[in-house]
N, C-alpha and C. Protein backbone atom coordinates (compact mmCIF):
# COMPACT_ATOMS: atom_id res chain seq x y z
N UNK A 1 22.99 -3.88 2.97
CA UNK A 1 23.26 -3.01 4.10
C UNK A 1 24.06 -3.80 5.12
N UNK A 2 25.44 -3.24 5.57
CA UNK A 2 25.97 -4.12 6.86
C UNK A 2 24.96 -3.58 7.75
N UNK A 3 25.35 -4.99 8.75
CA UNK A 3 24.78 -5.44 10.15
C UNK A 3 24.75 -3.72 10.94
N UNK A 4 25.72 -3.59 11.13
CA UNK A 4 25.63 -2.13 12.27
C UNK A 4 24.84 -1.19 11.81
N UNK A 5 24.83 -0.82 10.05
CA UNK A 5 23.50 -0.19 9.80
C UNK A 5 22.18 -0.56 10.05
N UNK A 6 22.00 -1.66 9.85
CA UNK A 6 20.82 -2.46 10.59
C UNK A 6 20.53 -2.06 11.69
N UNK A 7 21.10 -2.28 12.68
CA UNK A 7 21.20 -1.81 14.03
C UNK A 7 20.73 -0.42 14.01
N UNK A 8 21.43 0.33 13.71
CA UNK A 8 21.65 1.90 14.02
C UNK A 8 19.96 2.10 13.27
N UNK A 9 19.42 1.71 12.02
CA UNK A 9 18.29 1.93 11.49
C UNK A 9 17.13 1.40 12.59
N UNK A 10 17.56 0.53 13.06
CA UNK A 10 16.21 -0.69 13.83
C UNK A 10 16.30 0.32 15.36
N UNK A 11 17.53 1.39 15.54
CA UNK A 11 17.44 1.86 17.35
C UNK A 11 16.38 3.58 16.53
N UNK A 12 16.93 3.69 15.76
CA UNK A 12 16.36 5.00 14.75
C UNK A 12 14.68 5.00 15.24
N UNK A 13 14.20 3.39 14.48
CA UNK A 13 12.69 3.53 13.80
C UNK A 13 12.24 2.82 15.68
N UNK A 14 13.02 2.47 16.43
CA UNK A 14 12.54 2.04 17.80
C UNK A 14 12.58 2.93 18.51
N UNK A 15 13.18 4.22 18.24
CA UNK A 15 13.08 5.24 19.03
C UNK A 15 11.78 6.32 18.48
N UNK A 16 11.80 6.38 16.89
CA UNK A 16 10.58 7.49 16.57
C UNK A 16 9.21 6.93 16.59
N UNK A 17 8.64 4.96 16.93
CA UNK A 17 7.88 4.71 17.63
C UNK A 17 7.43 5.21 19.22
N UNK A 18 8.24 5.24 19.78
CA UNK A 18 8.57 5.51 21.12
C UNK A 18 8.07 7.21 21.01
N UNK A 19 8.51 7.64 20.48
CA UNK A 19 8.01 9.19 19.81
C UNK A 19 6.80 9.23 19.71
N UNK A 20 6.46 8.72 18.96
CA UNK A 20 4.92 8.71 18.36
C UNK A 20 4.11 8.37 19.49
N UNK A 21 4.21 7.54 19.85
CA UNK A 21 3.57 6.85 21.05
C UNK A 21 3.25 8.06 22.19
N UNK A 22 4.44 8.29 22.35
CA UNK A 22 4.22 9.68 23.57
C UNK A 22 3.38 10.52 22.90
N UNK A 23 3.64 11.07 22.15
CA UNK A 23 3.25 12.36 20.98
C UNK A 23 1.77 11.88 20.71
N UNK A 24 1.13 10.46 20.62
CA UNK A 24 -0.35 10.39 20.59
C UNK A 24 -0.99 10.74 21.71
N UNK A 25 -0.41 10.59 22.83
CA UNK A 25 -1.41 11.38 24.15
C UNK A 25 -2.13 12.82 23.89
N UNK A 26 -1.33 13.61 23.60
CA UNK A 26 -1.68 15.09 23.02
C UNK A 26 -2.94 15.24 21.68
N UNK A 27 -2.93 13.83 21.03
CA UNK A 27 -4.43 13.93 19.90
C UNK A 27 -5.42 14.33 20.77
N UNK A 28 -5.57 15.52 19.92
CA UNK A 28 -7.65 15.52 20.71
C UNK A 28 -8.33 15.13 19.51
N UNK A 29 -8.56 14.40 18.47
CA UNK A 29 -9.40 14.28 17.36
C UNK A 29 -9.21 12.83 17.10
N UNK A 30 -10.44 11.78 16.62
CA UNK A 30 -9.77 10.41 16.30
C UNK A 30 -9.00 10.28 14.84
N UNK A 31 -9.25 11.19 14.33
CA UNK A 31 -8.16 11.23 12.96
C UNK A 31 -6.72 11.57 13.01
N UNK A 32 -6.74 12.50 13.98
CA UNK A 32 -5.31 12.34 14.79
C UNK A 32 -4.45 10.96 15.39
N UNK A 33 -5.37 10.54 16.39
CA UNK A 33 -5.24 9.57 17.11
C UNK A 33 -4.90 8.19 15.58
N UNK A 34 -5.58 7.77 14.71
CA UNK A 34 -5.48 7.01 13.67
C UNK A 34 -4.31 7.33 13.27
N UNK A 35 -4.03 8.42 12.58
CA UNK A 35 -2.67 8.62 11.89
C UNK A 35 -1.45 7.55 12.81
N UNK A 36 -1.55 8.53 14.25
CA UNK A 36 -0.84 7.88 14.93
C UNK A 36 -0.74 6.33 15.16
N UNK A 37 -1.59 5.80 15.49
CA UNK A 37 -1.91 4.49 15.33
C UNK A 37 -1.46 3.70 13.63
N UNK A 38 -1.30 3.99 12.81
CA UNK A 38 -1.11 3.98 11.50
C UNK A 38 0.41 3.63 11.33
N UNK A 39 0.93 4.97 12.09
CA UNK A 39 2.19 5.80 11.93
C UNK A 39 2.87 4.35 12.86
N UNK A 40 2.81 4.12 13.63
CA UNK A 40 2.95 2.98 14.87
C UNK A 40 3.00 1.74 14.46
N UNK A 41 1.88 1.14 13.55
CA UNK A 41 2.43 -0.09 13.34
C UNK A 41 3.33 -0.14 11.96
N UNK A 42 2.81 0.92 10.85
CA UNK A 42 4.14 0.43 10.08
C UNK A 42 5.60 0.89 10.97
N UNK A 43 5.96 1.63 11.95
CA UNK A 43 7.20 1.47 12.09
C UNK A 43 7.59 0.18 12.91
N UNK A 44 6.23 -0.49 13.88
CA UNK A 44 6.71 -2.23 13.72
C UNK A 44 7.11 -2.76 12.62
N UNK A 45 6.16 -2.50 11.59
CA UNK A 45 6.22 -3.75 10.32
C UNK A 45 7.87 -3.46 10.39
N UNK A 46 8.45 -1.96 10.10
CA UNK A 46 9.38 -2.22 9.73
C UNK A 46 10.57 -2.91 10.77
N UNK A 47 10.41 -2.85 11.84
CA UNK A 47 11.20 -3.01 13.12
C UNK A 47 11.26 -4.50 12.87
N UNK A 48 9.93 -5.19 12.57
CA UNK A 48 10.03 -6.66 12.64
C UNK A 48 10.83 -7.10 10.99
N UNK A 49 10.96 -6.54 10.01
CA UNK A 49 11.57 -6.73 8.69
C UNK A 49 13.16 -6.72 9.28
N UNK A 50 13.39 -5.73 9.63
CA UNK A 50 14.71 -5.67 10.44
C UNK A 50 14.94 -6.30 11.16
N UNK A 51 14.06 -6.99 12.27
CA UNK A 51 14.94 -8.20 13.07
C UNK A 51 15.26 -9.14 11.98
N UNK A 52 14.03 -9.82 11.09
CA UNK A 52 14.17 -10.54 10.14
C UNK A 52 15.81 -10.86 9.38
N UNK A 53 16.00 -9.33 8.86
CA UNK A 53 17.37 -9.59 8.08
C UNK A 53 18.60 -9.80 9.11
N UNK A 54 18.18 -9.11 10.06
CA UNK A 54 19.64 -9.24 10.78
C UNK A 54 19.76 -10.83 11.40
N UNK A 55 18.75 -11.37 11.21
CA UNK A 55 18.89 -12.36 11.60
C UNK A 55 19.26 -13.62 10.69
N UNK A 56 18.78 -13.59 9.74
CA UNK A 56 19.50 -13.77 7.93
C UNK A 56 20.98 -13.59 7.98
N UNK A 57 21.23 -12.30 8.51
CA UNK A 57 22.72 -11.93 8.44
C UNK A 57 23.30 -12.74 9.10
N UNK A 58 22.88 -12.77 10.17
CA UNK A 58 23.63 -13.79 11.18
C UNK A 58 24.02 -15.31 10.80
N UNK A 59 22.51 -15.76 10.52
CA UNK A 59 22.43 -16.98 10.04
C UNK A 59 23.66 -17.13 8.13
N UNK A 60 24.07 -16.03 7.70
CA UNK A 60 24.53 -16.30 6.44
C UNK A 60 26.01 -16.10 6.80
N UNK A 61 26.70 -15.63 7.92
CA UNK A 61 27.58 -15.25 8.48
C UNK A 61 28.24 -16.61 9.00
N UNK A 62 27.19 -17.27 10.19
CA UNK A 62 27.87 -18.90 11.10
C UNK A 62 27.49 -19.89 9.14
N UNK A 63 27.26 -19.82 8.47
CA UNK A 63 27.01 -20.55 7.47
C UNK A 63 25.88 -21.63 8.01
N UNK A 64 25.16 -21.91 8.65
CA UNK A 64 24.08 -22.66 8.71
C UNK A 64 23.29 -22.75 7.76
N UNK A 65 22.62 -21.86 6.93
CA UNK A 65 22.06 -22.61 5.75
C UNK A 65 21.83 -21.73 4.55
N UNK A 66 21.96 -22.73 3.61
CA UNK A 66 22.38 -22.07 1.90
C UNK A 66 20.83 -21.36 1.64
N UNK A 67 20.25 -21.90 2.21
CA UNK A 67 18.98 -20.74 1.53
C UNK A 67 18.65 -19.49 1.85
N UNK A 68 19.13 -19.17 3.51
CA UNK A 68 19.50 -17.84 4.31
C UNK A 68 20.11 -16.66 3.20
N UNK A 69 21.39 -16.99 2.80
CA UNK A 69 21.52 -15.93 1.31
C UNK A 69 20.59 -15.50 0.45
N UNK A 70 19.97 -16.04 0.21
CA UNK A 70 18.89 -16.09 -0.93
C UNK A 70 17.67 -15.10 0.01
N UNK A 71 17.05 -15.68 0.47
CA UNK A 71 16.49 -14.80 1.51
C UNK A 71 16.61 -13.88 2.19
N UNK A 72 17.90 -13.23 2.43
CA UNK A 72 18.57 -12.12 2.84
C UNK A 72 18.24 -11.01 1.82
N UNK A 73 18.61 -11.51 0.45
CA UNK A 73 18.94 -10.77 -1.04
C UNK A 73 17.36 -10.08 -0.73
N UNK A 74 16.47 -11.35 -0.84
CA UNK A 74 15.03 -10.72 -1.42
C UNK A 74 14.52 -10.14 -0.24
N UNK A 75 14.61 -10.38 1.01
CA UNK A 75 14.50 -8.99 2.08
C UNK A 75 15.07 -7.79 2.76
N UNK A 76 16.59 -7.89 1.93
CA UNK A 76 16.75 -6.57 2.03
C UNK A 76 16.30 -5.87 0.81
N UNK A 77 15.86 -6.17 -0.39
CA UNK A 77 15.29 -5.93 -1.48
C UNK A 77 13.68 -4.99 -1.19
N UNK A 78 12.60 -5.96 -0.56
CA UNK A 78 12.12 -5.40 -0.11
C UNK A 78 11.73 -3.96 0.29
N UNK A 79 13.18 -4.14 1.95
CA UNK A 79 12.71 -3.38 3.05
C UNK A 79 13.66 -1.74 2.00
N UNK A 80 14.27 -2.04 1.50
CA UNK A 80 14.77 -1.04 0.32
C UNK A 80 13.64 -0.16 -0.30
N UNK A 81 12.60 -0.64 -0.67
CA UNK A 81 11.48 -0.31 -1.23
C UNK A 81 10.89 0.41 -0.28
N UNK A 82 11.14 -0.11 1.16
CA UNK A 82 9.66 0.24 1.82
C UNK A 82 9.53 1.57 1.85
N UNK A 83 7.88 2.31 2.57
CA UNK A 83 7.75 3.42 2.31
C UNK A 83 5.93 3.27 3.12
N UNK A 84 6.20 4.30 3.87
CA UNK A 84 5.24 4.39 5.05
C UNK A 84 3.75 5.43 4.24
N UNK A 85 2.49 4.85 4.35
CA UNK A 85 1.57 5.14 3.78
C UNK A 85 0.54 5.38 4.71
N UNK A 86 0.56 6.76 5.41
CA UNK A 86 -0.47 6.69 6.65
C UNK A 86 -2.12 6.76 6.12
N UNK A 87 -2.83 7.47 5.04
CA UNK A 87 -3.76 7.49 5.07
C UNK A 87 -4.37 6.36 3.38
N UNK A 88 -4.16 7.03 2.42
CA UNK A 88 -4.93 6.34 0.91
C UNK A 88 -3.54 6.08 0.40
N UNK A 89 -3.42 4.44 -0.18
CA UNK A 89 -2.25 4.21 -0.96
C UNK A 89 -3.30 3.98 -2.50
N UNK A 90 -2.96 4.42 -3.31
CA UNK A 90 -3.49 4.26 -4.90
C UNK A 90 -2.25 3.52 -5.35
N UNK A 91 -3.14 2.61 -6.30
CA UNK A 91 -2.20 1.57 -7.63
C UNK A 91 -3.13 2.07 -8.54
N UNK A 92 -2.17 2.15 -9.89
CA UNK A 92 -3.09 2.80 -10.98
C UNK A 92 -2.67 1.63 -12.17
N UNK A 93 -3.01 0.80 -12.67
CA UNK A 93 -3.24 0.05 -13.79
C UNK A 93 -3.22 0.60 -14.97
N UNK A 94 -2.41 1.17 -15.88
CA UNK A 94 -2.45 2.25 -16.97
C UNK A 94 -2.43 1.40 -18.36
N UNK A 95 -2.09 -0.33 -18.63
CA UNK A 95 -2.75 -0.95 -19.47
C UNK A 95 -4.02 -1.64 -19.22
N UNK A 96 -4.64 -1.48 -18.24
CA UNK A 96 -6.01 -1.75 -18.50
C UNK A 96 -7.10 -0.66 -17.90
N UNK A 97 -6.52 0.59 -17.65
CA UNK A 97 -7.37 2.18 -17.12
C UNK A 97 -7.84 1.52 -16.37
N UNK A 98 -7.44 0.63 -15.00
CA UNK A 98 -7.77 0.82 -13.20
C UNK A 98 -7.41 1.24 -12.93
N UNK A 99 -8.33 1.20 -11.73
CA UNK A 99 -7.11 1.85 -10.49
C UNK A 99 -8.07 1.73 -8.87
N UNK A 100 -7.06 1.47 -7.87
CA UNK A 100 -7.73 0.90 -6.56
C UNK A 100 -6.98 2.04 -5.98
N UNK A 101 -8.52 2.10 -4.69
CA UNK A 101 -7.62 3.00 -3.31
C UNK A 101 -7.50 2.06 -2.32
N UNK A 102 -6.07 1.83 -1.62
CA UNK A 102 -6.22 1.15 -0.36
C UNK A 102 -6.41 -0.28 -0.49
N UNK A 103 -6.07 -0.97 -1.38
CA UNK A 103 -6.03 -2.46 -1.89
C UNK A 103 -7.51 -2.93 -2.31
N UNK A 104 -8.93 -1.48 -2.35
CA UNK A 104 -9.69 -2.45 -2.81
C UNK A 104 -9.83 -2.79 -3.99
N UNK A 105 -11.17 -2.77 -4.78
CA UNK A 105 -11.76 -3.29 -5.73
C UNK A 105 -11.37 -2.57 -6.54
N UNK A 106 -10.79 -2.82 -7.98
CA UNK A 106 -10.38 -2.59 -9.21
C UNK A 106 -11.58 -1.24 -9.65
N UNK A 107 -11.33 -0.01 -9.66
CA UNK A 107 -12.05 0.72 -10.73
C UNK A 107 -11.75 0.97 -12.09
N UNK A 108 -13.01 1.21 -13.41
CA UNK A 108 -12.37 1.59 -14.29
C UNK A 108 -12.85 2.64 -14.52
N UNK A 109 -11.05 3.90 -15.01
CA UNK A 109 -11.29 4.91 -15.15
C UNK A 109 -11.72 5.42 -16.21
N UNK A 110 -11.69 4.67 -17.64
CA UNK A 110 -12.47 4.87 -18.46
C UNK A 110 -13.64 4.52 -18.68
N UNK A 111 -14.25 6.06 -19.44
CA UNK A 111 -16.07 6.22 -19.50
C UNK A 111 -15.88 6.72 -20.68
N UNK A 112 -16.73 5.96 -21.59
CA UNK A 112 -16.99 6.69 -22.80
C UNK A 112 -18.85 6.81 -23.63
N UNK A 113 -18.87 8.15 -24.09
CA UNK A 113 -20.45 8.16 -24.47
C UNK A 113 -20.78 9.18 -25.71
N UNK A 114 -21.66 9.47 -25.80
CA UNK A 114 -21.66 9.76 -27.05
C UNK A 114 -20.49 11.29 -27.77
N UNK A 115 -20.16 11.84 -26.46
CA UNK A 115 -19.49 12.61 -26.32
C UNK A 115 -18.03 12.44 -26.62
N UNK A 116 -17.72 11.26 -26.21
CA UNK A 116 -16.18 10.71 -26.50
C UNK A 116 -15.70 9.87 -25.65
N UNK A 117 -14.68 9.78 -25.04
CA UNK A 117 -13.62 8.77 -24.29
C UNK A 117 -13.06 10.03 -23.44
N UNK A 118 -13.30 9.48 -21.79
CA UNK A 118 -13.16 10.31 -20.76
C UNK A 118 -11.67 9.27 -19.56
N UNK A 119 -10.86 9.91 -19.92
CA UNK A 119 -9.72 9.21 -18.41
C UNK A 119 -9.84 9.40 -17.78
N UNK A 120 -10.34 9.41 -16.33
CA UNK A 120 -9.98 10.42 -14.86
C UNK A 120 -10.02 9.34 -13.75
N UNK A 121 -8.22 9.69 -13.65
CA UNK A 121 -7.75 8.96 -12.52
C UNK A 121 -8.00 10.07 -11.33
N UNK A 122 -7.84 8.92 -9.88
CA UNK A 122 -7.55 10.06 -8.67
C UNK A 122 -6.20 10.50 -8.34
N UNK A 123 -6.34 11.66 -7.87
CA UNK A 123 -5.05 12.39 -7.78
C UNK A 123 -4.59 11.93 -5.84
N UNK A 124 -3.76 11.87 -5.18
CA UNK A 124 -3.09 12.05 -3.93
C UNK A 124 -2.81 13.34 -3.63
N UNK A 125 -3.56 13.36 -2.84
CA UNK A 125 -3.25 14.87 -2.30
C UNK A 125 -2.49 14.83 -0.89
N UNK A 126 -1.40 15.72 -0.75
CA UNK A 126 -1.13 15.65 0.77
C UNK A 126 -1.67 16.30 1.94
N UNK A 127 -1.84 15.36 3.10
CA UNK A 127 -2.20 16.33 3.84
C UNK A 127 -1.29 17.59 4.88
N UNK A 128 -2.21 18.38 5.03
CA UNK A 128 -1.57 19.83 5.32
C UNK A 128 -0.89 19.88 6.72
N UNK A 129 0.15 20.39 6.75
CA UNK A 129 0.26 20.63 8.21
C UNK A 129 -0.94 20.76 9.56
N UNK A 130 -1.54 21.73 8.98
CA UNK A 130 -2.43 21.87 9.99
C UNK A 130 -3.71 21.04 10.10
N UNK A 131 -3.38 19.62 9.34
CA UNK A 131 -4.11 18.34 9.10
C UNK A 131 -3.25 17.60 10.25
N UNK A 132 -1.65 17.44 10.02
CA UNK A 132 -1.38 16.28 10.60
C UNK A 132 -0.82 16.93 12.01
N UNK A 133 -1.00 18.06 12.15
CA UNK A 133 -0.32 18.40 13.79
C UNK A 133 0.69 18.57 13.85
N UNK A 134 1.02 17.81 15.07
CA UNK A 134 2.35 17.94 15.85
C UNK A 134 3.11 16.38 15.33
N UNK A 135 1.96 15.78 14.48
CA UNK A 135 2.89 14.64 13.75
C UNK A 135 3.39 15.50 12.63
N UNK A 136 3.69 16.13 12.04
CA UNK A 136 4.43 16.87 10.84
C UNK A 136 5.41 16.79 10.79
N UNK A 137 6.38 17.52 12.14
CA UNK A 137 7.92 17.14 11.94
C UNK A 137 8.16 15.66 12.32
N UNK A 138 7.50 14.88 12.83
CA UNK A 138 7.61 13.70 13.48
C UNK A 138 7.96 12.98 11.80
N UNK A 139 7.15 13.45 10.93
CA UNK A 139 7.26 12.81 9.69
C UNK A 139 8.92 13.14 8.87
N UNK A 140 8.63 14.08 8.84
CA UNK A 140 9.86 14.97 8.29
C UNK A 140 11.00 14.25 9.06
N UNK A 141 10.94 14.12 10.08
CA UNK A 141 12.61 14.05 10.83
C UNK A 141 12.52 12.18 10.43
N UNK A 142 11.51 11.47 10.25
CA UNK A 142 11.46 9.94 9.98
C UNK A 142 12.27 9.87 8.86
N UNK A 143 12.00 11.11 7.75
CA UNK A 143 12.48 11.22 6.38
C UNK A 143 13.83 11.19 5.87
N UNK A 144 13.98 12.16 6.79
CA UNK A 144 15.22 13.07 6.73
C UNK A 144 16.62 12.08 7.49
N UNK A 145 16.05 11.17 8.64
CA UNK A 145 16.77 10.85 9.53
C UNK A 145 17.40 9.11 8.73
N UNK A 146 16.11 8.75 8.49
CA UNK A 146 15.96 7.03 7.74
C UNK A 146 16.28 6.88 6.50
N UNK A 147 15.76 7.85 5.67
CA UNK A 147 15.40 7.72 4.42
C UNK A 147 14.17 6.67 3.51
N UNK A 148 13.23 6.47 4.94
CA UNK A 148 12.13 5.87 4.69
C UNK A 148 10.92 6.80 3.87
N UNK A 149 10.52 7.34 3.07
CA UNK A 149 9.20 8.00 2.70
C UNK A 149 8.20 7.33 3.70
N UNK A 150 7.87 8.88 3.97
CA UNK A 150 6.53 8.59 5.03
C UNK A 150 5.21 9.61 3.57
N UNK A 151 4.15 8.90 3.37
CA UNK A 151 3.34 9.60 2.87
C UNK A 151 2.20 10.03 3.38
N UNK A 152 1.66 10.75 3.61
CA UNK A 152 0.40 11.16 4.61
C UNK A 152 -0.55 12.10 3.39
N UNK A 153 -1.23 11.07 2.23
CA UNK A 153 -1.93 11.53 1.42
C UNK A 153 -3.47 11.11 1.17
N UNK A 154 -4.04 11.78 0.92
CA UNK A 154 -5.70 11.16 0.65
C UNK A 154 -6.30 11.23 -1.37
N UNK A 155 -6.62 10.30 -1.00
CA UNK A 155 -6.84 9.92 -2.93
C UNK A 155 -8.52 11.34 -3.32
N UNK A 156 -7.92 12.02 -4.15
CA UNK A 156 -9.66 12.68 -4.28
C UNK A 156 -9.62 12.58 -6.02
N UNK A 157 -10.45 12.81 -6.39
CA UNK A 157 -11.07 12.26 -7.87
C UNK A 157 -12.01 13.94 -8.22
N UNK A 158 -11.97 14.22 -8.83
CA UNK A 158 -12.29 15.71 -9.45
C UNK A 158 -13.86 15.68 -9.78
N UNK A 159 -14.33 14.60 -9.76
CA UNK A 159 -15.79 14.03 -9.66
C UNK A 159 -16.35 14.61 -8.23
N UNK A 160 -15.17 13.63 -7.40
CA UNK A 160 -15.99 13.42 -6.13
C UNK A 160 -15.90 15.06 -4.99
N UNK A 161 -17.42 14.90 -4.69
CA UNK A 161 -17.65 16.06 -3.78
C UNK A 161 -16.85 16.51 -2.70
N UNK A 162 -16.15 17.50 -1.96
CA UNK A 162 -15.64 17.33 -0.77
C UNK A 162 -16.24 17.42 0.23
N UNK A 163 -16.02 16.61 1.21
CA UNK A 163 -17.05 16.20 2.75
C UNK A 163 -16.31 16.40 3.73
């Protein structure tokens, strides 16, 4: 990515913080208020990834040092990837049937008994508009505007009861 896109991305995600921020006064619920809070620091994480490269850039630009390239490569690599996860992020392990919500502990989804061999992973569900508020378009326009994925999903399992 050139430098001025950098820029123009880093005034983007410094302005729909700034958004959010205002836009959390209006939560009346703390699950509201969380999202927001959520929503807030990954668009630091990403704000601070972005000073990062541009500063790589800089540094690979005056030629000061040969390893700056190298490091540039694998963080704009990265921030390429990134992708905003406000509520349950799932990793699913499909050669060894795990799978974690939210970086914890390894489950396994296979159960087997006299009955047979049972798979059941959890599914991501999104949440609904009238879940995330007046953060909804806030998400949408992050989407639409960045091309960052914002996900605002909760992991449920066909087992588990709803509460």
């Amino acid at each position: 990515m050139a430098t001025d896109q950098n820029l123009m991305l880093y005034t983007q995600l410094a302005g729909f913080r700034l958004v959010v921020l205002a836009n959390r006064f209006g939560c009346d619920t703390d699950f509201s208020r969380k999202l927001h809070d959520r929503l807030v620091d990954q668009l630091e994480a990403g704000i601070d990834r972005l000073r990062m490269i541009m500063a790589l850039e800089r540094s690979v630009l005056m030629g000061d040092d040969e390893f700056a390239e190298y490091q540039l490569e694998w963080e704009t690599g990265i921030f390429a990837r990134l992708a905003i996860n406000l509520l349950d992020k799932l990793e699913i392990d499909f050669d060894t049937h795990e799978y974690r919500i939210n970086g914890g502990d390894w489950v396994i989804a296979l159960t087997a008994d006299d009955t047979g061999v049972d798979l059941a992973y959890p599914d991501l569900v999104s949440l609904t508009e009238d879940e995330l508020g007046s953060l909804a378009a806030i998400l949408k326009d992050i989407t639409r505007e960045t091309g960052i994925d914002v996900r605002a999903a909760r992991a449920v399992h066909a087992c588990w009861s709803e509460s």
